[in-house]
Protein backbone atom coordinates (compact mmCIF):
# COMPACT_ATOMS: atom_id res chain seq x y z
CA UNK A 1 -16.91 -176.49 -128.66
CA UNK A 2 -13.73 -178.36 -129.17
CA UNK A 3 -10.66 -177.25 -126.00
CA UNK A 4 -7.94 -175.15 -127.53
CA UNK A 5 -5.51 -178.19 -126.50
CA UNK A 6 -7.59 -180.60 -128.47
CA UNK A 7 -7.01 -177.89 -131.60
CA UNK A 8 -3.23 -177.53 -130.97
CA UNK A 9 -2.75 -181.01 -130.62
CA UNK A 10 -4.67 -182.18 -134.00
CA UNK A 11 -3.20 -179.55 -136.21
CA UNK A 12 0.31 -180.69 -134.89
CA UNK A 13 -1.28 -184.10 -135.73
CA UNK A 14 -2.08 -182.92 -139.72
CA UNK A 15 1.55 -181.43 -139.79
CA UNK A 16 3.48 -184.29 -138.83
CA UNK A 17 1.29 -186.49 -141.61
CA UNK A 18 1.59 -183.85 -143.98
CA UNK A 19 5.52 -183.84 -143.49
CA UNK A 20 5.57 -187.55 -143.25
CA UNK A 21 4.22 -187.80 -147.08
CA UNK A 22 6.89 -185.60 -148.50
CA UNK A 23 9.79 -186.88 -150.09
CA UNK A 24 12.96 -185.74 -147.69
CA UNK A 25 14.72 -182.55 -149.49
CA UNK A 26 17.51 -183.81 -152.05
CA UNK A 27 20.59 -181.24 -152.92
CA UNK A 28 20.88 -180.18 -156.59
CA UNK A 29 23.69 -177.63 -155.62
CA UNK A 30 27.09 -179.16 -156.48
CA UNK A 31 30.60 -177.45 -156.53
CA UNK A 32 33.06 -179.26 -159.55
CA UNK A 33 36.46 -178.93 -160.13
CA UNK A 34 38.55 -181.29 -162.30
CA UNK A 35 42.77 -181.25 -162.62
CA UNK A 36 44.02 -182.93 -165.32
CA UNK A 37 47.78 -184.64 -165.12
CA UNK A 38 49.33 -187.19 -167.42
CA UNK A 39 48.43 -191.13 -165.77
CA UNK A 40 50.92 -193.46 -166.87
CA UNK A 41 53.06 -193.35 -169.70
CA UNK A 42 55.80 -195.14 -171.64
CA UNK A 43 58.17 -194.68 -174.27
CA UNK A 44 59.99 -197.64 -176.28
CA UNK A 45 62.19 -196.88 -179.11
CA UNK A 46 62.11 -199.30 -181.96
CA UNK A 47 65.51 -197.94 -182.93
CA UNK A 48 67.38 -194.45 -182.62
CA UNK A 49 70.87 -193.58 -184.41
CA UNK A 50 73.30 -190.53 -183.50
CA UNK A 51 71.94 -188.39 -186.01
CA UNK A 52 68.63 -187.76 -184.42
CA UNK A 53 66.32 -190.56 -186.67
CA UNK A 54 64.40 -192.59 -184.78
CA UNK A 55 61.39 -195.26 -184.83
CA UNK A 56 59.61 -195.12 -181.36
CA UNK A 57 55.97 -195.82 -179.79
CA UNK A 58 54.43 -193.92 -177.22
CA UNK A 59 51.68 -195.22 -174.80
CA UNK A 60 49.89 -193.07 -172.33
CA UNK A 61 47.10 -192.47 -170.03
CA UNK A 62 45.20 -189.15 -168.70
CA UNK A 63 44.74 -188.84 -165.13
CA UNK A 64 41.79 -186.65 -164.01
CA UNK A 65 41.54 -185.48 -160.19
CA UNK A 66 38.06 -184.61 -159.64
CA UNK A 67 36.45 -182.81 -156.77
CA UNK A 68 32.76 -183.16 -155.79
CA UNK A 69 30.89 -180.83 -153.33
CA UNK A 70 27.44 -180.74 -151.91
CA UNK A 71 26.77 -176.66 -151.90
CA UNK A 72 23.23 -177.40 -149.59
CA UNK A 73 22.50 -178.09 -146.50
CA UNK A 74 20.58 -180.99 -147.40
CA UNK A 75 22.33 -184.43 -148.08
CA UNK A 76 22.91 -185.47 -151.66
CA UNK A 77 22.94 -188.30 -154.10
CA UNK A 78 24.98 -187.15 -157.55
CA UNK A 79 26.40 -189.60 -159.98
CA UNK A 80 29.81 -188.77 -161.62
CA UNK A 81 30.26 -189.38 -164.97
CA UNK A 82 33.43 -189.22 -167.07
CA UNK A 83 34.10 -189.39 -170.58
CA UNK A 84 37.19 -189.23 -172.94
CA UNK A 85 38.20 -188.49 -176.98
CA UNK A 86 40.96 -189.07 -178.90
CA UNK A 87 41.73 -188.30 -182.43
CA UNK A 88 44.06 -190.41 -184.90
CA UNK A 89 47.30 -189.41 -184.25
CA UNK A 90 47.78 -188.81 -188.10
CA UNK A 91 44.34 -187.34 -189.13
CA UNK A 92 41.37 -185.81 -187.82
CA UNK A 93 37.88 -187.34 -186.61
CA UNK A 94 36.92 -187.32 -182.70
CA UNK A 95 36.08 -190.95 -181.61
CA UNK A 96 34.83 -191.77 -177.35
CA UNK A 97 37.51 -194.35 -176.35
CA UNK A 98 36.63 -194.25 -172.35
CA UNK A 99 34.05 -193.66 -170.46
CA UNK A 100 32.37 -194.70 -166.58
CA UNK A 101 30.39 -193.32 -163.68
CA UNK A 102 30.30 -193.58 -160.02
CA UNK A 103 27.95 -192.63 -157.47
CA UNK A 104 28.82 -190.45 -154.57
CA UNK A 105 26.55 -189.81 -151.58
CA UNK A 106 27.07 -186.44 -149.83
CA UNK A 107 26.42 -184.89 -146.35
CA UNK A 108 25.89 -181.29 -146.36
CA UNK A 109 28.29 -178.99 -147.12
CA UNK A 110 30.91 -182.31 -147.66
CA UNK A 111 32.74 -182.65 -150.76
CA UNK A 112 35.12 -186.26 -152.00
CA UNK A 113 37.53 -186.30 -154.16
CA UNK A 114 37.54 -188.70 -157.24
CA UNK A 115 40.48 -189.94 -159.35
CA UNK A 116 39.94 -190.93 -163.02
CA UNK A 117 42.54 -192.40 -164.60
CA UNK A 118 41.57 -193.32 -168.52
CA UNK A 119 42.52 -196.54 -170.88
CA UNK A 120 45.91 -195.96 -172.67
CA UNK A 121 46.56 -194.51 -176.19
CA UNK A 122 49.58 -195.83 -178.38
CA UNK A 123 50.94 -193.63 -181.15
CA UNK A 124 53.97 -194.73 -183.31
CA UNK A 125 56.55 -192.27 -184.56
CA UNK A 126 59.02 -192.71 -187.30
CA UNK A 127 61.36 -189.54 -187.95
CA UNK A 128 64.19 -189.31 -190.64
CA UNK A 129 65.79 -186.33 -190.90
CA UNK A 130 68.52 -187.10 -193.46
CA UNK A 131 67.83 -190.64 -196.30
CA UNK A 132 63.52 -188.98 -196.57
CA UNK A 133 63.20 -186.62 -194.36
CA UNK A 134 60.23 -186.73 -192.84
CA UNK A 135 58.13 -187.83 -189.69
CA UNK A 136 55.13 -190.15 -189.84
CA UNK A 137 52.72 -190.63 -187.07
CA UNK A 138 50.15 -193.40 -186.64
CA UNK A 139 48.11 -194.82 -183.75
CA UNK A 140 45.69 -192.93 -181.36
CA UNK A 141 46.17 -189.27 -179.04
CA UNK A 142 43.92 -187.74 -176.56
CA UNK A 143 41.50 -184.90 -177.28
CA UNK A 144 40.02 -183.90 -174.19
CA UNK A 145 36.87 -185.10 -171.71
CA UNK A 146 33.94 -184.24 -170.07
CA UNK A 147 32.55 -184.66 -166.49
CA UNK A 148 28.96 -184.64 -165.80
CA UNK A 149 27.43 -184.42 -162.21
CA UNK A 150 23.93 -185.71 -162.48
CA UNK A 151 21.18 -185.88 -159.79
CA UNK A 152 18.62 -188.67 -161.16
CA UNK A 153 18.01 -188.02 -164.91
CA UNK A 154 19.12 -184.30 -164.24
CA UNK A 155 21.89 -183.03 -165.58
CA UNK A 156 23.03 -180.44 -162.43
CA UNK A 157 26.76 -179.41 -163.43
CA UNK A 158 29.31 -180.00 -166.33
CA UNK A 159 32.85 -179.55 -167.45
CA UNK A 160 35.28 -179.50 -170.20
CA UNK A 161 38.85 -180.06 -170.91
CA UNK A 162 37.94 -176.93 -173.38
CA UNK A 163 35.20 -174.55 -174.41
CA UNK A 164 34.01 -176.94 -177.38
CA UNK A 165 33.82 -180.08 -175.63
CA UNK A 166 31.94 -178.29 -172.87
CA UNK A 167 29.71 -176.86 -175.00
CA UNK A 168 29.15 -179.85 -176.96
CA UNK A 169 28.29 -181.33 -172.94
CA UNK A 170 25.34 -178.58 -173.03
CA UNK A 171 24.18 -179.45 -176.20
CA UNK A 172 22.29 -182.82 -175.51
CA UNK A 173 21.33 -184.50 -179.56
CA UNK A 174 25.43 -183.70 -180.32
CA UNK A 175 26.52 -185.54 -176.45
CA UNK A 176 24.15 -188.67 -177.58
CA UNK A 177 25.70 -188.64 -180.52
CA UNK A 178 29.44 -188.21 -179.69
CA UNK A 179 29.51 -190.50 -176.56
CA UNK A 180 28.01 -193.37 -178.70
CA UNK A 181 30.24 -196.29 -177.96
CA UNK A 182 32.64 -196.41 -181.07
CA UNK A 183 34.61 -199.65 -179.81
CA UNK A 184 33.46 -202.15 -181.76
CA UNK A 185 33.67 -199.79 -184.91
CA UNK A 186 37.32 -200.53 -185.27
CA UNK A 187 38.30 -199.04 -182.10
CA UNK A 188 39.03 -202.35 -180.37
CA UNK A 189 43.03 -201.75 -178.82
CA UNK A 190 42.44 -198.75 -177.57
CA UNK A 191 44.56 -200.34 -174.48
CA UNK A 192 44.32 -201.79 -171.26
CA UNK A 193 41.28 -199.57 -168.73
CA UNK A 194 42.76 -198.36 -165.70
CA UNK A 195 39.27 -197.57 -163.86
CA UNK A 196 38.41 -199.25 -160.80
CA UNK A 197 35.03 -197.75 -160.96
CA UNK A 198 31.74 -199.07 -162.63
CA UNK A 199 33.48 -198.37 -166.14
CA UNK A 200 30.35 -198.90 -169.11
């Protein structure tokens, strides 16, 4: 009959192997928030008279602050990923013109901030009010974005700039489909990318 020592010490000996195969406990619980600011911007007037007519190009960037935090008390691997629309500036027809991911490790309960900042978007304004009166826009604006927190493949927490593109986000055929990379479609001065992240 085996000593009630030798038990205690060989089921503490099938515990620690048993432990020792599983994989170590991986958060999935992540807080996001995301402020949105104007990044850089620029105005240059082709020509302006005292009447109020002008001819005058606008280039611009969106800034994104976004905040990250590990809800668990177990550490955390999550991959941030951004992505950003425009529209013509004289028409209709979202098109992706920036997007990018980075990876941010997390202790528990820790949270890091991440700034975005997205390529530039020139639109060109012409305004008479008097000889044709009329204004005509051409060039690219911004439409929104979407962050996605992932944990692997998994998909653990999203957000919108507004209800559609967030639930377009959800919705994972229509996100394929949108975030398909329209540059070389005639999308190719979009302007100059401001990420110093891992930018795709």
């Amino acid at each position: 009959m085996k000593s009630p020592a030798f038990l205690s010490a060989l089921f503490s000996a099938v515990i620690i192997v048993s432990a020792h195969g599983q994989a170590p406990a991986t958060s999935k619980s992540v807080f996001l928030d995301v402020v949105e600011s104007q990044g850089s911007s620029k105005t240059v007037n082709q020509w302006r008279d005292i009447s109020g007519n002008y001819s005058q190009t606008k280039t611009s960037s969106r800034l994104l602050n976004v905040n990250v935090r590990n809800m668990s008390p177990a550490p955390g691997d999550f991959e941030v990923e951004w992505y950003f629309f425009g529209k013509p500036a004289n028409g209709s027809g979202r098109f992706l013109y920036d997007k990018g991911s980075k990876r941010v490790t997390l202790a528990p309960n820790a949270f890091e901030k991440v700034p975005i900042e997205s390529k530039e978007l020139s639109n060109h304004t012409v305004r008479d009010y008097y000889a044709y009166s009329y204004t005509y826009s051409s060039g690219d604006k911004a439409d929104g974005w979407i962050i996605r927190v992932k944990v692997g493949d998994d998909v653990v927490r999203v957000k919108g700039s507004n209800a559609l593109l967030e639930q377009l986000a959800q919705d994972p055929e229509a996100f394929a489909k949108a975030t398909k990379d329209t540059q070389d479609a005639g999308d190719t001065k979009r302007g100059k990318k401001k990420n110093g992240a891992n930018n795709n």
